[in-house]
Every structure is written in structure tokens, then in C-alpha cells.
Protein backbone atom coordinates (compact mmCIF):
# COMPACT_ATOMS: atom_id res chain seq x y z
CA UNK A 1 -50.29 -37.84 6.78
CA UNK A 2 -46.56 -38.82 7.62
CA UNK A 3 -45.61 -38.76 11.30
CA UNK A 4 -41.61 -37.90 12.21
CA UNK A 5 -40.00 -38.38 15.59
CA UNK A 6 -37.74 -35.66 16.55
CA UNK A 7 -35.89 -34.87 20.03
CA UNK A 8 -37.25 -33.24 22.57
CA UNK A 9 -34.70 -30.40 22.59
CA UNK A 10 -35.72 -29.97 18.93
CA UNK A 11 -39.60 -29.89 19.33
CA UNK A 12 -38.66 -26.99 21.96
CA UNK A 13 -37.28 -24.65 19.98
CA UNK A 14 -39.43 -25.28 17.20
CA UNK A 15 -42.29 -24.60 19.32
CA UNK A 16 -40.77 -21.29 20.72
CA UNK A 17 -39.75 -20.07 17.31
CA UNK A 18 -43.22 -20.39 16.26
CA UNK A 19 -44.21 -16.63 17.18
CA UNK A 20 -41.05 -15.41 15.79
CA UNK A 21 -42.77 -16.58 12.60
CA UNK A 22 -46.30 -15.34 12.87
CA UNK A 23 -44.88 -11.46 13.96
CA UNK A 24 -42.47 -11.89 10.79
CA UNK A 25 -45.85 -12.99 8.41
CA UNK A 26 -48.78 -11.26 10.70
CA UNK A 27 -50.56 -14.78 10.66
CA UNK A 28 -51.55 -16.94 13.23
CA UNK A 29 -50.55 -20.21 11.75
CA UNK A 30 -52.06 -24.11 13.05
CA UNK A 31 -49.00 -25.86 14.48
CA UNK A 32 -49.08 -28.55 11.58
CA UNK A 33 -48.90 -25.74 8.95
CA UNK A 34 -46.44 -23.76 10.34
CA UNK A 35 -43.97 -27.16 11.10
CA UNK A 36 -44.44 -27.67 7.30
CA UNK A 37 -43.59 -24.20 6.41
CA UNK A 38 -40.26 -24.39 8.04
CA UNK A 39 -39.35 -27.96 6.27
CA UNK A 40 -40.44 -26.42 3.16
CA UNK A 41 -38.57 -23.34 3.11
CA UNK A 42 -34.89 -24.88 4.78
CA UNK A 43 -34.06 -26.71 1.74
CA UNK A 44 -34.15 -23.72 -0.11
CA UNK A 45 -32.39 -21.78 2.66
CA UNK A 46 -29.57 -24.49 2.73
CA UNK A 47 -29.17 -24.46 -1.17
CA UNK A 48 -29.01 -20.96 -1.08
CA UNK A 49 -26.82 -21.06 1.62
CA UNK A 50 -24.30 -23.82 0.13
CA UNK A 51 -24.49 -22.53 -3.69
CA UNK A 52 -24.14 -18.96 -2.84
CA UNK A 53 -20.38 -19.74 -2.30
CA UNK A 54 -20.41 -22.03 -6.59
CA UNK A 55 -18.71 -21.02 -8.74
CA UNK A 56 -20.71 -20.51 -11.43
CA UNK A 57 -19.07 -23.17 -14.05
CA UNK A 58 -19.91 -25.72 -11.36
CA UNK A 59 -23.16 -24.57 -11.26
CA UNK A 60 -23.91 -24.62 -15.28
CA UNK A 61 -22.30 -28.22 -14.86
CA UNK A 62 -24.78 -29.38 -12.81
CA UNK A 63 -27.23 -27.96 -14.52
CA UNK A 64 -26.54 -29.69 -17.61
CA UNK A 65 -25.88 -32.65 -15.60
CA UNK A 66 -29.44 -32.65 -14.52
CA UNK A 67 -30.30 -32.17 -17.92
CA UNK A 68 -28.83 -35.12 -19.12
CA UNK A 69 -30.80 -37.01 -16.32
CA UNK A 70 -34.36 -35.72 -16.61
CA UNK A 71 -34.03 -33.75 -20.02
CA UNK A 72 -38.10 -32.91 -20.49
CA UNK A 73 -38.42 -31.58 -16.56
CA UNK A 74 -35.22 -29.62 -16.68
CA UNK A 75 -35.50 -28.06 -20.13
CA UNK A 76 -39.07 -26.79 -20.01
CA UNK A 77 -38.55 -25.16 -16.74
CA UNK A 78 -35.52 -23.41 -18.22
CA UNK A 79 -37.28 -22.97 -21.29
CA UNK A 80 -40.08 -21.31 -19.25
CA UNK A 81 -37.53 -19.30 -17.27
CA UNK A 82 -35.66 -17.81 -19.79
CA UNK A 83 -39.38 -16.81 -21.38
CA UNK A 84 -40.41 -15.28 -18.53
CA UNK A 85 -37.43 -14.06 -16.30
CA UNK A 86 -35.14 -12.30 -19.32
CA UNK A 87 -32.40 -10.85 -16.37
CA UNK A 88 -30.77 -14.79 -16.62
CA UNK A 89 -29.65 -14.12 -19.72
CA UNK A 90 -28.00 -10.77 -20.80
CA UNK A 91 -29.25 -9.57 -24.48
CA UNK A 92 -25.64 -9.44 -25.84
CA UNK A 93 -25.33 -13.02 -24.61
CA UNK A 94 -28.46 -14.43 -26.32
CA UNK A 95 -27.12 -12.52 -29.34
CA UNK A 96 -23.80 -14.35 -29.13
CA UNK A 97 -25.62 -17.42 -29.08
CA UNK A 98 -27.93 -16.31 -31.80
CA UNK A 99 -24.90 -15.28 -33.84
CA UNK A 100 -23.16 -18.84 -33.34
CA UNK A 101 -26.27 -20.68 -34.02
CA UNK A 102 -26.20 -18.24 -37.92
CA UNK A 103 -29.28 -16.59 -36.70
CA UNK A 104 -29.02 -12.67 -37.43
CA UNK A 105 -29.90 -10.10 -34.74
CA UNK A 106 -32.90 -7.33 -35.84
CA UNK A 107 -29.90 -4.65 -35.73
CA UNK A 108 -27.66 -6.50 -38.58
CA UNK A 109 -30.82 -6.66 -40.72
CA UNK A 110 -30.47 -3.14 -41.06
CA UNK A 111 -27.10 -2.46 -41.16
């Protein structure tokens, strides 16, 4: 297990806000736990924080920029995403794309 040094002044608070925690989650957490629980969740907190305020071209450019860097990790989660979560991607988009791509809708096929 990884050691870190961090200031007194920090260790403080982190110890204090450590029942602010357990009231919000009704656990009683072991000190190691709970210290990894708040490094795991402030990336996401900062990311959310910082790309909240992307617009979102930026955002689909990094995206594919990532994709060009690690194609197989990035694809299959998005792959899996858009499988799973269909709200990323409105129904008259994926048409559109279907459409562009000379794939025909179910609705044309009966039109």
C-alpha cells in the first residue's frame, strides 16, 4: 500500500470532515477507506466541475482525440454506452447518421 505525506493543516480537516461523510452515507467508514473515498471521488468532482463550463465541440474533440490515442478502450466504452444509456444520443440524431451512412430507418420502409 502507497504512503503520501500531506500537511498538517490538511490531515486536519480531512480528519474533521470525516463525520460530515458518514451522516451524508449512514456508514461508519475505517479512516483508510474513507481517505480513499475522497481521492476517488475529487477527480470526478473537478472534471465535472471544469467541463461543466465546455463547450460541447471541445468536448467531442477530445473525445475523438482520445480515440485516436487508445482507439479499442475508448470505442468499446462508447460502444457500450450508447447500447446501454440511449438519452446520449437523440433518435432523430442516430437516424441522421443512419440516413448518411444509406441505412433506411423502419418508418421509410413503410412509407
Amino acid at each position: 500500500m502507497a504512503t503520501i505525506e500531506i500537511s498538517d493543516k490538511a490531515y486536519e480537516q480531512v480528519v474533521a470532515f470525516k463525520p460530515v461523510i458518514e451522516s451524508i452515507l449512514d456508514v461508519s467508514l475505517e479512516f483508510d477507506r474513507y481517505v480513499e473515498l475522497l481521492l476517488r471521488l475529487a477527480p470526478d468532482l473537478i472534471l465535472t466541475e471544469v467541463l461543466d463550463r465546455v463547450d460541447p465541440p471541445a468536448l467531442i474533440r477530445a473525445i475523438e482525440e482520445l480515440g485516436q490515442r487508445n482507439p479499442k478502450p475508448v470505442y468499446t466504452f462508447l460502444a457500450e454506452e450508447l447500447q446501454r444509456g440511449q438519452e446520449m444520443v437523440l433518435p432523430e440524431k442516430k437516424a441522421d447518421v443512419k440516413k448518411r451512412f444509406g441505412f433506411r430507418v423502419p418508418q421509410e420502409y413503410r412509407e
